[in-house]
N, C-alpha and C. Protein backbone atom coordinates (compact mmCIF):
# COMPACT_ATOMS: atom_id res chain seq x y z
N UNK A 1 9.44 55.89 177.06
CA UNK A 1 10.81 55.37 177.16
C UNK A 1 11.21 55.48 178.62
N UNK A 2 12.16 54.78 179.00
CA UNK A 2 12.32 54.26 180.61
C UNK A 2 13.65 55.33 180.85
N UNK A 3 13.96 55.91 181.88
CA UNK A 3 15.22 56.65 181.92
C UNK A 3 16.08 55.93 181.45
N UNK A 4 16.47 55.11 181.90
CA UNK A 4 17.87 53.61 181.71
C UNK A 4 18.04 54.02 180.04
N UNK A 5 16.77 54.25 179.09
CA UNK A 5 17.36 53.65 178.00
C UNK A 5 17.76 55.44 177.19
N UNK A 6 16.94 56.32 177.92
CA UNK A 6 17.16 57.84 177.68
C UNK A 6 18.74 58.06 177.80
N UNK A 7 19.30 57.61 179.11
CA UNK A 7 20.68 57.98 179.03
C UNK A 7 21.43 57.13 178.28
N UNK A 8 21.05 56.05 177.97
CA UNK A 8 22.00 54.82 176.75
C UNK A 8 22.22 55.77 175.27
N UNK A 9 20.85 56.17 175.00
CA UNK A 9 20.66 57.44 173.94
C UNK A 9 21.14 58.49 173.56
N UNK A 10 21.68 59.06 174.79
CA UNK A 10 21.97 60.19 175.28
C UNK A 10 23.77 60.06 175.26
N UNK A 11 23.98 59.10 175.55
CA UNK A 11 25.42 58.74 175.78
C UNK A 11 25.67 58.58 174.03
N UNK A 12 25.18 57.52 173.37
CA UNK A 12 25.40 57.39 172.17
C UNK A 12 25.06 58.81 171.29
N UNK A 13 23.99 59.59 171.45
CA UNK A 13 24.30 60.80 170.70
C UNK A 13 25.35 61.78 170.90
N UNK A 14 25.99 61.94 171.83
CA UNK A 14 26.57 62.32 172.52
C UNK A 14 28.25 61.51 171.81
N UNK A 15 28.24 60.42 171.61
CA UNK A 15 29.93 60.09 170.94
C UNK A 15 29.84 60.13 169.55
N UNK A 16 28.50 60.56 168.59
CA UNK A 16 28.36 60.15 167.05
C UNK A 16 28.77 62.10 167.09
N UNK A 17 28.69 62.69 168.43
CA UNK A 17 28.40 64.72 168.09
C UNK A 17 30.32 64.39 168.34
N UNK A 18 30.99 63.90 169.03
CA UNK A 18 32.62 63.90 169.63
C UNK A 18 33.20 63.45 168.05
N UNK A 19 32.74 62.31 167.51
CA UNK A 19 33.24 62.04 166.44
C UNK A 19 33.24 63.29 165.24
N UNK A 20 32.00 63.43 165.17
CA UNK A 20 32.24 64.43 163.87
C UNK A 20 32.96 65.33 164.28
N UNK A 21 32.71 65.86 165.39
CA UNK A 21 33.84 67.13 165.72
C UNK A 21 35.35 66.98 165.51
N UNK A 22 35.60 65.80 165.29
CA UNK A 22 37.04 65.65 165.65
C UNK A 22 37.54 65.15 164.50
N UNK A 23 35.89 64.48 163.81
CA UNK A 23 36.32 63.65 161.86
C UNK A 23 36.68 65.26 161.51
N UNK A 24 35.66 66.65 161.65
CA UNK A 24 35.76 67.86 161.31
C UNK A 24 37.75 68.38 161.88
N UNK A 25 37.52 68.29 162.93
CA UNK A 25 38.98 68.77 162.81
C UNK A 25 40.34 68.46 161.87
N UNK A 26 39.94 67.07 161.90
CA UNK A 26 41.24 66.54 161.37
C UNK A 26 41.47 67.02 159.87
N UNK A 27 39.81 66.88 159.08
CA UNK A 27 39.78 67.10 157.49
C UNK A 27 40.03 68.60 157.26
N UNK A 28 39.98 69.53 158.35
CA UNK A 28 39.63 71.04 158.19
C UNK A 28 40.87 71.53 158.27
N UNK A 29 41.35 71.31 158.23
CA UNK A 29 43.42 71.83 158.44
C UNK A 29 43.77 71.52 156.91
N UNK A 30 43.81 72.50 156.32
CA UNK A 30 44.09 72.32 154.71
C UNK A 30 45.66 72.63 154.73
N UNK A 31 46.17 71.55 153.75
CA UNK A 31 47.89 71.73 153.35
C UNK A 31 48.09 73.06 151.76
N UNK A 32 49.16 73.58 152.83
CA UNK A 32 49.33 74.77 151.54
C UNK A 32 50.31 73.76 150.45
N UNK A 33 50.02 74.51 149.67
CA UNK A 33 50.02 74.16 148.27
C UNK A 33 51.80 74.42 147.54
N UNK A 34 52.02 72.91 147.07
CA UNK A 34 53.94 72.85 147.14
C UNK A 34 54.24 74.04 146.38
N UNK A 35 55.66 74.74 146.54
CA UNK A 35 55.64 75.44 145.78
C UNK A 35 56.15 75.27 144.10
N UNK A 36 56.08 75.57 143.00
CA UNK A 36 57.10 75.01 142.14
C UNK A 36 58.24 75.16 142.15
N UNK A 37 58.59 74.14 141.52
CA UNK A 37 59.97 73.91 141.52
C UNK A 37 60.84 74.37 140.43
N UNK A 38 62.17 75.36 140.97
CA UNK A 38 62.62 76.30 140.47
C UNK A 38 63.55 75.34 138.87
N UNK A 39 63.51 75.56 137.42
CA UNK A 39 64.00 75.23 136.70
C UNK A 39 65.34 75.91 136.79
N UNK A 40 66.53 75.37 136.65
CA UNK A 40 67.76 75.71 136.59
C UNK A 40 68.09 76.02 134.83
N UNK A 41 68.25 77.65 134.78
CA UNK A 41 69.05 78.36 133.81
C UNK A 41 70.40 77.79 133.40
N UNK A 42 70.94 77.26 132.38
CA UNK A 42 71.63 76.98 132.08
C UNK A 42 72.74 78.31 131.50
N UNK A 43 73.83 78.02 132.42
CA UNK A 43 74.65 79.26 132.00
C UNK A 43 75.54 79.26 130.34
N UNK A 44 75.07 80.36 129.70
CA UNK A 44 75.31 80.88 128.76
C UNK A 44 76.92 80.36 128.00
N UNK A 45 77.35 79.77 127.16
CA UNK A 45 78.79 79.57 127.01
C UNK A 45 79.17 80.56 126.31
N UNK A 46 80.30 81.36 126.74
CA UNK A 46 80.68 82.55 126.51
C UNK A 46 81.17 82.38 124.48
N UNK A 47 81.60 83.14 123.97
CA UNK A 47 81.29 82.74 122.53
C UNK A 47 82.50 83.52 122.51
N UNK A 48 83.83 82.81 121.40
CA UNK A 48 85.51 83.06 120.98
C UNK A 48 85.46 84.35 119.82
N UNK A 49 85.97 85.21 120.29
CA UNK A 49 86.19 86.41 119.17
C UNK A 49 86.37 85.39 118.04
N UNK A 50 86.51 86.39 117.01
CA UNK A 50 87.22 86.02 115.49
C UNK A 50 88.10 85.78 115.68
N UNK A 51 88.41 84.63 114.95
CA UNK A 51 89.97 84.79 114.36
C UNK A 51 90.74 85.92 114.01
N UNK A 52 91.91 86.63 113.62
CA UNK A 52 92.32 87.65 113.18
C UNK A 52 92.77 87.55 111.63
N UNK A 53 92.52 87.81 110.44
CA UNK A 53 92.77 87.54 109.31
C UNK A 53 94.26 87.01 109.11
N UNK A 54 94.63 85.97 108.48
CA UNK A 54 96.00 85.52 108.53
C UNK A 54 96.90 86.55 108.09
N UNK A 55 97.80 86.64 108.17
CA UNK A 55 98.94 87.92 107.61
C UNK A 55 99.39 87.72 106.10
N UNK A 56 99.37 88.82 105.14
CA UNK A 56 99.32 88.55 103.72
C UNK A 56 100.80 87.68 103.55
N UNK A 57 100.66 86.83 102.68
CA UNK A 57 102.24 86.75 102.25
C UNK A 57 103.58 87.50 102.19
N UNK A 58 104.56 87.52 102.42
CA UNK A 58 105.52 88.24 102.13
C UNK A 58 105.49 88.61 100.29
N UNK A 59 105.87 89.40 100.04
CA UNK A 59 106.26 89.54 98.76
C UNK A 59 107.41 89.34 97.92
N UNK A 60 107.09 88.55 97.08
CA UNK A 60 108.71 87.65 96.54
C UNK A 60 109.01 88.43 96.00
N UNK A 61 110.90 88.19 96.26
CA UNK A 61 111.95 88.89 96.09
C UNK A 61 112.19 89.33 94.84
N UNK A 62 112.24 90.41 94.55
CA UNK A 62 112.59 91.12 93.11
C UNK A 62 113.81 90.51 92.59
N UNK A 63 113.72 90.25 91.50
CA UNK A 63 115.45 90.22 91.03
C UNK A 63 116.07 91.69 90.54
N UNK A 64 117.30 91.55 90.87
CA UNK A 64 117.85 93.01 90.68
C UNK A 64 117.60 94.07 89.22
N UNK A 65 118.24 94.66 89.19
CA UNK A 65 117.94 95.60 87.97
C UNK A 65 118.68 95.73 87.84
N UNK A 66 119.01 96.02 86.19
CA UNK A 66 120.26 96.08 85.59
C UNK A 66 120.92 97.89 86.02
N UNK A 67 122.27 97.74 86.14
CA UNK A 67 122.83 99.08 86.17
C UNK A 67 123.58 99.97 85.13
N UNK A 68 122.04 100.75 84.82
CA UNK A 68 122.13 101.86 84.00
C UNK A 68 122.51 102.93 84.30
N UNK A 69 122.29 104.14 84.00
CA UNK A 69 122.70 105.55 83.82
C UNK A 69 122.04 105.63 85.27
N UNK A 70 120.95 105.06 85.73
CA UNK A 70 120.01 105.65 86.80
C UNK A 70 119.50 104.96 87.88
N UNK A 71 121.07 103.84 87.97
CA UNK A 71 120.94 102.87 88.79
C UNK A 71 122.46 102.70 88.71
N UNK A 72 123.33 103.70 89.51
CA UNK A 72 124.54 102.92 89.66
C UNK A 72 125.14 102.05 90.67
N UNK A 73 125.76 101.32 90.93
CA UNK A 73 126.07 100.36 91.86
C UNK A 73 126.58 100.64 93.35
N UNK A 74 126.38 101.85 93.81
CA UNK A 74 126.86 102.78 95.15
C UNK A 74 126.25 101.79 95.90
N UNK A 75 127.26 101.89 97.03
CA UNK A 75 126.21 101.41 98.27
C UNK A 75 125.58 102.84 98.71
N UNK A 76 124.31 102.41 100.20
CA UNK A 76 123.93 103.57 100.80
C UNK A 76 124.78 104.31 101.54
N UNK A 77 126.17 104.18 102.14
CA UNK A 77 127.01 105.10 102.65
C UNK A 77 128.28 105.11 102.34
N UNK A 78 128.62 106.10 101.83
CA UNK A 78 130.08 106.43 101.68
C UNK A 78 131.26 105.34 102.24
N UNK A 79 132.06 105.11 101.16
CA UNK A 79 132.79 103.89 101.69
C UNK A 79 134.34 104.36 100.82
N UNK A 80 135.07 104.40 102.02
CA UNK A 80 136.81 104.66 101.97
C UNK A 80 137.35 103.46 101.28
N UNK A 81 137.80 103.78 99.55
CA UNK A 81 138.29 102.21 98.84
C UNK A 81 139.65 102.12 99.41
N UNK A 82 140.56 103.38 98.94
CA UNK A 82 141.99 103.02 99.48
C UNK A 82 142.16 105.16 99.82
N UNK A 83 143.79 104.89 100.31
CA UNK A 83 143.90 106.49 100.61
C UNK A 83 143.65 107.53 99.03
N UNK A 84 142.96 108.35 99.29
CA UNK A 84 142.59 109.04 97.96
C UNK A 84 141.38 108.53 97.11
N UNK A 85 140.56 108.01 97.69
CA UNK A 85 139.50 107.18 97.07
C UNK A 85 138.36 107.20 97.33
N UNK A 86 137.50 107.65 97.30
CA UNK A 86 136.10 106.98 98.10
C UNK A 86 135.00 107.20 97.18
N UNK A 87 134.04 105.78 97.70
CA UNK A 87 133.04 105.55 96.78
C UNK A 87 131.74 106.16 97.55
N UNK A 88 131.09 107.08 96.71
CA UNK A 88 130.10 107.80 97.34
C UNK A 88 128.89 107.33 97.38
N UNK A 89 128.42 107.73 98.57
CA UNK A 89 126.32 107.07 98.62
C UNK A 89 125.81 106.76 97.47
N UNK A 90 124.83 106.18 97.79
CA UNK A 90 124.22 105.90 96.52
C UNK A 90 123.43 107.10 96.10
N UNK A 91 123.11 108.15 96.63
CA UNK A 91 122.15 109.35 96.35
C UNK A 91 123.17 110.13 95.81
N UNK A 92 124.24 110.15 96.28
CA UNK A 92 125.09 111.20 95.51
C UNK A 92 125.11 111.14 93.63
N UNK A 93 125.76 109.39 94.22
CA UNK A 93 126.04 108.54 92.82
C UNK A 93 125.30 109.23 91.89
N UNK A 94 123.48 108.91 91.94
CA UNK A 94 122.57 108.79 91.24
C UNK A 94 122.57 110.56 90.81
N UNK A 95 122.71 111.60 91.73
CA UNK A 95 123.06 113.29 91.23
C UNK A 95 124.37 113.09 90.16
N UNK A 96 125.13 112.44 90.22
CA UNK A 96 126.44 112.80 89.26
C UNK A 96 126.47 112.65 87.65
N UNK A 97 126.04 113.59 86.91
CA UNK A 97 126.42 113.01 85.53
C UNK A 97 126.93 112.15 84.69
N UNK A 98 126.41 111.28 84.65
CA UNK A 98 127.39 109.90 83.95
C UNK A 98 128.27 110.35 82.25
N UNK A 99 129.52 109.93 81.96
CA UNK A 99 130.12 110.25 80.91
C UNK A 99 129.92 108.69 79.96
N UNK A 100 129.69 108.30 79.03
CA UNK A 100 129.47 107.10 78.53
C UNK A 100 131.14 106.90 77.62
N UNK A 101 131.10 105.67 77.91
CA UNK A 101 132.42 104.89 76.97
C UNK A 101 131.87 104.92 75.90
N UNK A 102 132.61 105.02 74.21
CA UNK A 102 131.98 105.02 73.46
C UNK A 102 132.79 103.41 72.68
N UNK A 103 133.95 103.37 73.36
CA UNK A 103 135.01 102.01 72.99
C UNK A 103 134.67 100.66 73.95
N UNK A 104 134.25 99.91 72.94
CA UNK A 104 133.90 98.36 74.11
C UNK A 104 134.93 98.34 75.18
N UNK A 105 134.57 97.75 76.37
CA UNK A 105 135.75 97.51 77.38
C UNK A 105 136.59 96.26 76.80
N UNK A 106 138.23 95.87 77.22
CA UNK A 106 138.74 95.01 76.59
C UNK A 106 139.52 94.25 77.60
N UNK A 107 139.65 92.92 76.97
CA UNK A 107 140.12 91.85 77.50
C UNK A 107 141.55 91.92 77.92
N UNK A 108 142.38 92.82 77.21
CA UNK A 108 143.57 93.04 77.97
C UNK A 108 143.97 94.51 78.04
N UNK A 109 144.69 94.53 79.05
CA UNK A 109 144.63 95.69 80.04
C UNK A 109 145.22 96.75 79.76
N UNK A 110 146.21 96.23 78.61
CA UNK A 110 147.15 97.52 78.04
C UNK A 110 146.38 98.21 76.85
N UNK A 111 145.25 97.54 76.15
CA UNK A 111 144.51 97.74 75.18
C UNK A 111 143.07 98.89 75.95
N UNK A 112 142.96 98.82 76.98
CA UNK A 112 141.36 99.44 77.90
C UNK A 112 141.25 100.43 76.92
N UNK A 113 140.15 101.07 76.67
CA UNK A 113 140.16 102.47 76.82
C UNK A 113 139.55 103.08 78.01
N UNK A 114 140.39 104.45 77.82
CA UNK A 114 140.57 105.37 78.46
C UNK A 114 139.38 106.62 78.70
N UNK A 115 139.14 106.90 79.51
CA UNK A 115 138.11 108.48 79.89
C UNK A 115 138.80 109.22 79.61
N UNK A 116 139.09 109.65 78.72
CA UNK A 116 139.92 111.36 78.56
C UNK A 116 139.21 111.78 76.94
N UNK A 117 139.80 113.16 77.00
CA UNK A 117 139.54 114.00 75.65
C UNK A 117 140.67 114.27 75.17
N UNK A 118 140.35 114.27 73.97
CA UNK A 118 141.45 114.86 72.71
C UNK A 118 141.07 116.18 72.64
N UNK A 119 142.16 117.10 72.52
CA UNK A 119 141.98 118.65 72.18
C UNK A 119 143.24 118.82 71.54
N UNK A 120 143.22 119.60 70.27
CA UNK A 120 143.90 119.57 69.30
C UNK A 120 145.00 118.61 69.22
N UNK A 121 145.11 117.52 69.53
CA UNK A 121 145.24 116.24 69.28
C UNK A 121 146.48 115.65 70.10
N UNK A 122 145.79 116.67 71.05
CA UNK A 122 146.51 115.86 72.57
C UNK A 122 145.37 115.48 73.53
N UNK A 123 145.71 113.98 74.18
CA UNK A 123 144.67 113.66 75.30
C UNK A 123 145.09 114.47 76.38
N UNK A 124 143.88 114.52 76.89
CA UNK A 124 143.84 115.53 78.12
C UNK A 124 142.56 114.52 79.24
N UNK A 125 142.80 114.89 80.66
CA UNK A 125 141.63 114.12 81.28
C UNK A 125 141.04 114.75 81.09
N UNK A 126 139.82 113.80 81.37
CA UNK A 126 138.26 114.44 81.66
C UNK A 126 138.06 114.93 83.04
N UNK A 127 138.69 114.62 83.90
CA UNK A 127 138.50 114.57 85.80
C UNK A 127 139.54 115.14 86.16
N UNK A 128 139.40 115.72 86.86
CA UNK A 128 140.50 116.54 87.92
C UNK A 128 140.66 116.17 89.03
N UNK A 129 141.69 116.04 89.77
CA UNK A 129 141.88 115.35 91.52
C UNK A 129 140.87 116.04 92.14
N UNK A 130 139.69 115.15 92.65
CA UNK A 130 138.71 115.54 93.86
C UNK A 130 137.02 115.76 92.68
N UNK A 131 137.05 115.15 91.74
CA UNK A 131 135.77 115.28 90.90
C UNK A 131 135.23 113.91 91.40
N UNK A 132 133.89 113.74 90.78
CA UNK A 132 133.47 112.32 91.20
C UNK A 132 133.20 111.72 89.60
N UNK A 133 133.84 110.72 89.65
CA UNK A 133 134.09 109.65 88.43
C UNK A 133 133.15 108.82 88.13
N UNK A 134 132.23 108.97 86.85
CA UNK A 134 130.64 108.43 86.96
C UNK A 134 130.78 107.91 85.26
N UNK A 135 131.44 106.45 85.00
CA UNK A 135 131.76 106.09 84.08
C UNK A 135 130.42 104.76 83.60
N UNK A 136 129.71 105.23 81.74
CA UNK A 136 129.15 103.67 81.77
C UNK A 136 129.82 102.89 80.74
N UNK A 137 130.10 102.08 81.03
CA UNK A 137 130.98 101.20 80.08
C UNK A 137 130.59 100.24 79.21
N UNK A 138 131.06 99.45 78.24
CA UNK A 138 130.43 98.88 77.18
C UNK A 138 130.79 97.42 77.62
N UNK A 139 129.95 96.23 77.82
CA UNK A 139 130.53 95.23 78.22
C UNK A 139 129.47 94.32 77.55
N UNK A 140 129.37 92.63 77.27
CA UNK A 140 128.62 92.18 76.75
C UNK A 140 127.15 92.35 77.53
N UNK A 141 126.36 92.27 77.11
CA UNK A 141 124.85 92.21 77.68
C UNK A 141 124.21 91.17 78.46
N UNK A 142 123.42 91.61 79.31
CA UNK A 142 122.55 90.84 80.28
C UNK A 142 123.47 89.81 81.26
N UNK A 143 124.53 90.45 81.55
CA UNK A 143 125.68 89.41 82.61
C UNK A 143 125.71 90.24 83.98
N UNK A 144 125.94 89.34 85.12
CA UNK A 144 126.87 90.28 85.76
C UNK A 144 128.16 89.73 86.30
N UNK A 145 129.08 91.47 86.70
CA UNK A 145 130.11 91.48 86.94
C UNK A 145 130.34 91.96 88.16
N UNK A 146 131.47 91.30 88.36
CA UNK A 146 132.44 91.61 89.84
C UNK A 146 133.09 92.79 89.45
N UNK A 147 133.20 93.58 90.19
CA UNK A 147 133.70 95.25 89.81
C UNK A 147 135.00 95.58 90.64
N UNK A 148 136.19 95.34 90.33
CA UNK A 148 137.66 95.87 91.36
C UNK A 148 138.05 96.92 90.53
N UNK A 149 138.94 97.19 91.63
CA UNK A 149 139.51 99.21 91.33
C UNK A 149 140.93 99.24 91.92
N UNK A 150 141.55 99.83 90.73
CA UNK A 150 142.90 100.04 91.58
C UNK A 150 143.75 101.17 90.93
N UNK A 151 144.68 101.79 91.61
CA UNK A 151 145.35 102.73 90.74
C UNK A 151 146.82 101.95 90.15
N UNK A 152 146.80 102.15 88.66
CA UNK A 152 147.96 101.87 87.98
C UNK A 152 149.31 102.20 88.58
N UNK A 153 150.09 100.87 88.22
CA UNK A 153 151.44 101.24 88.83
C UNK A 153 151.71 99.67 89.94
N UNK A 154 153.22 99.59 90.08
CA UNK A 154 153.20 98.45 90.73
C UNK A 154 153.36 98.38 92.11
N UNK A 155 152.90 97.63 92.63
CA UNK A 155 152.49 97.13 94.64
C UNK A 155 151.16 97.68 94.66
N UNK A 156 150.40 97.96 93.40
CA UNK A 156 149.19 98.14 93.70
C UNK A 156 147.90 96.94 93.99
N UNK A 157 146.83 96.84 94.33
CA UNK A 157 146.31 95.94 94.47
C UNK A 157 144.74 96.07 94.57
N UNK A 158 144.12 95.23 93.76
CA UNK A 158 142.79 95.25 93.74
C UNK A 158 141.94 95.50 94.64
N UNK A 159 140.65 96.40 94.86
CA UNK A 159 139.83 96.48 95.72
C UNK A 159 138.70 96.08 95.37
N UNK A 160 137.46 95.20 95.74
CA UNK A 160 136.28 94.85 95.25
C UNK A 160 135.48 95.75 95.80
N UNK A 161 134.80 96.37 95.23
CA UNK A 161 133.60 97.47 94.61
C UNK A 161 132.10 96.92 95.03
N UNK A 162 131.93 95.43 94.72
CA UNK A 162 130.60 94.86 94.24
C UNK A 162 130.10 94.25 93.15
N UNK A 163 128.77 94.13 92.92
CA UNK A 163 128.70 93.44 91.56
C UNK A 163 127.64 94.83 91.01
N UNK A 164 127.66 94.03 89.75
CA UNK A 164 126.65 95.04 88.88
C UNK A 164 126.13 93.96 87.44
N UNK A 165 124.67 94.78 87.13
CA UNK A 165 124.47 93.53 86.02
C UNK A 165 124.49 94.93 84.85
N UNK A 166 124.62 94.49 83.42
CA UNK A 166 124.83 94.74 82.06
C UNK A 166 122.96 94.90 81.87
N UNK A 167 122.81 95.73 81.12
CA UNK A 167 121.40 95.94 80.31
C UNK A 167 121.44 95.19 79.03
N UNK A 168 120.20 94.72 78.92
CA UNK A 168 120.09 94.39 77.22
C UNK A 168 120.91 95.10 76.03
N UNK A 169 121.25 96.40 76.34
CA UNK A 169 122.21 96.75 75.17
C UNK A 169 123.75 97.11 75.25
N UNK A 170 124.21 96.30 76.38
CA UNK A 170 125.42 96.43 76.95
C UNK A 170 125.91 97.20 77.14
N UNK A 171 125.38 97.61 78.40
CA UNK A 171 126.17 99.42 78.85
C UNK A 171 125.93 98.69 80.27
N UNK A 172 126.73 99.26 81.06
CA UNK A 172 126.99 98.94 82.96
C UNK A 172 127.50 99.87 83.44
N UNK A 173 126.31 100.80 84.65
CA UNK A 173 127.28 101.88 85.37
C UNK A 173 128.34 100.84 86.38
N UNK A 174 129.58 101.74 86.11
CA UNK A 174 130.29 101.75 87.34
C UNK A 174 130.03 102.36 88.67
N UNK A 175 130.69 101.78 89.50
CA UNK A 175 130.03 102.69 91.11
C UNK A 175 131.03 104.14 90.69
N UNK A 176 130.30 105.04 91.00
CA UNK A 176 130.99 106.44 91.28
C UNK A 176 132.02 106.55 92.19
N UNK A 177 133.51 107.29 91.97
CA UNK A 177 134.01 107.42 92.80
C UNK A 177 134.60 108.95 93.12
N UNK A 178 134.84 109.18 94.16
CA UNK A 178 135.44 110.59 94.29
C UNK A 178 137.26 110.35 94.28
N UNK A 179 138.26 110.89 93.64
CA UNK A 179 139.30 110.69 93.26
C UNK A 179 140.03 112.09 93.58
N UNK A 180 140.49 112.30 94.61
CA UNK A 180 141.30 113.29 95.16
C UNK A 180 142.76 113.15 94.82
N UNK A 181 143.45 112.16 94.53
CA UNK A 181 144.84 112.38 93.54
C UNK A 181 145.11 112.19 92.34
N UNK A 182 146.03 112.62 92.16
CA UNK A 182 145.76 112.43 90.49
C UNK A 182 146.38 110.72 89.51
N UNK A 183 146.66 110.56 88.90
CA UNK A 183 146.69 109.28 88.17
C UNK A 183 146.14 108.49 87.34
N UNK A 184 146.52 107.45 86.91
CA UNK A 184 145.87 106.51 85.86
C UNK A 184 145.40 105.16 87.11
N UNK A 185 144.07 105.23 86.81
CA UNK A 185 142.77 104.34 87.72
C UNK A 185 142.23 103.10 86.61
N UNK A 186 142.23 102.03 87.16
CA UNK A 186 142.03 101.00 86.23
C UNK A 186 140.32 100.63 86.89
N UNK A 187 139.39 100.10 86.34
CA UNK A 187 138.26 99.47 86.35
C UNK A 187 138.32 97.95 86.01
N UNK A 188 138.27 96.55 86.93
CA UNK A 188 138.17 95.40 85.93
C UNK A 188 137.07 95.13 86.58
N UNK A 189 136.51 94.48 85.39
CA UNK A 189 135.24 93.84 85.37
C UNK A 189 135.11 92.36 85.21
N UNK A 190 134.95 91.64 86.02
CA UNK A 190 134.82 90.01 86.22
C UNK A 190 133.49 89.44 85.91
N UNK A 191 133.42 88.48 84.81
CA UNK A 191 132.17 88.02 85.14
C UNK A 191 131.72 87.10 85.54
N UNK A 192 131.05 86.94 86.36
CA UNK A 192 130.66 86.19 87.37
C UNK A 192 130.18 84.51 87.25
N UNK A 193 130.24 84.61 85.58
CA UNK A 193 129.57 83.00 85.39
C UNK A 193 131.13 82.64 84.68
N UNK A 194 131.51 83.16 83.81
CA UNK A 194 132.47 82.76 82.86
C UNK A 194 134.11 82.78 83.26
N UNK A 195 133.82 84.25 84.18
CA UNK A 195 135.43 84.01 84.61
C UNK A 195 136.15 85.15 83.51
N UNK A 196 135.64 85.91 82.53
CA UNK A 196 135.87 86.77 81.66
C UNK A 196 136.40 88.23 82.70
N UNK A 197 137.20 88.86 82.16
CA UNK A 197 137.65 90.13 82.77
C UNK A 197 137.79 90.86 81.47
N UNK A 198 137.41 92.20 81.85
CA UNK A 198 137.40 93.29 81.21
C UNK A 198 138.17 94.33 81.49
N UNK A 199 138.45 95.08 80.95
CA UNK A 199 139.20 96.27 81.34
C UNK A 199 138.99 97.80 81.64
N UNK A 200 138.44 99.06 82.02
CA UNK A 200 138.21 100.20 81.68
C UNK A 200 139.21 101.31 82.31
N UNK A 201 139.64 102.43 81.94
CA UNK A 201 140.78 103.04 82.62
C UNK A 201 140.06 104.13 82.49
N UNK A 202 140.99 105.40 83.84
CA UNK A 202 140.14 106.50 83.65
C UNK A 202 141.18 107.36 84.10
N UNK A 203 141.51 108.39 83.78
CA UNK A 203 142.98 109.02 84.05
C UNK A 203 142.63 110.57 84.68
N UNK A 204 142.81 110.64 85.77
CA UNK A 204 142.59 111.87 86.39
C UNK A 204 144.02 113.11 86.78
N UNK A 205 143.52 114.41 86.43
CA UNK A 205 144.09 115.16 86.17
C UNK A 205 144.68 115.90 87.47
N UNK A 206 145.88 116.89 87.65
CA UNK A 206 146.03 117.24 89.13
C UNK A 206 144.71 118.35 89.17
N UNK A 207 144.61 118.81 90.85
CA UNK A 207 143.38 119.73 90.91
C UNK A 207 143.94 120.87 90.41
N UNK A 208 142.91 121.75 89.34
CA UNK A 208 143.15 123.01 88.74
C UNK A 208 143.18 124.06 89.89
């Protein structure tokens, strides 16, 4: 071989050794590897207490009870009817011995009967000025009545008491009263659908 064609050779081996070196560089640089990609947690939806159980019904209204021996018609506090008068608590009321009418109550006023005793065959009261007056009276059954109070005699004038209802066998406490003077005390009894009045009297004695 002639020099001329040694270095033509020489030159060409020489750019096939530049190439690979440089095909080598380029392929030899390795790419790191993507990273994954982060999935997004979906935030939790917070979750509503209970309900609170609805509130029970109220409880329907009783109808009253009739006023017996053990249910008399007092209010709960002491109440001033007129001077010399007063109608006592209802706790007192319910301590006081009731005396029972044994004569129906009556339609007119001069006819009532009366709370007192016979002793050798004079009436005498049952109550003395300052006792408490715990009368049940005989009136028709299962009604009720409007209850006024007044002491006998004229410029006197009715006081309303309250109502009260009659038992199946027609007996009705009156409200109790405490009676510090003495005199003849009337009870009328109104009834409330009909318009009927009754009568009961109760005659108290001076204090012993």
């Amino acid at each position: 071989m002639s020099t001329g064609r040694k270095s033509l050779a020489a030159v060409v081996a020489g750019m096939f050794v530049v190439g690979a070196v440089a095909a080598q560089g380029v392929s030899a640089t390795p790419r790191p590897d993507p990273q994954p990609t982060a999935t997004a947690t979906p935030t939790p939806t917070p979750s509503l207490p209970p309900l609170p159980p609805p509130p029970p019904p109220p409880p329907a209204a009783q109808p009253p009870l009739p006023n017996n021996f053990t249910n008399p018609p007092n209010p709960p506090v002491r109440t001033l009817v007129q001077p010399g008068v007063v109608e006592v608590n209802k706790t007192i009321a319910t301590r006081t011995p009731p005396r029972f009418l044994n004569q129906d109550s009556s339609t007119r006023l001069r006819d009532a009967p009366q709370a007192v005793q016979i002793v050798n065959g004079n009436i005498r009261p049952i109550y003395t000025a300052g006792d408490r007056v715990r009368l049940i009276a005989k009136v028709p059954a299962s009604q009720t009545w409007e209850i006024l109070f007044r002491k006998s005699g004229r410029n006197q004038t009715y006081m309303e008491l309250g109502t009260a209802i009659s038992t199946e066998q027609g007996r009705v406490a009156l409200p109790v009263m405490r009676i510090y003077r003495k005199g003849l005390y009337i009870f009328a009894l109104r009834n409330t659908e009909t318009g009927e009045v009754r009568y009961v009297k109760v005659r108290v004695g001076p204090r012993r």
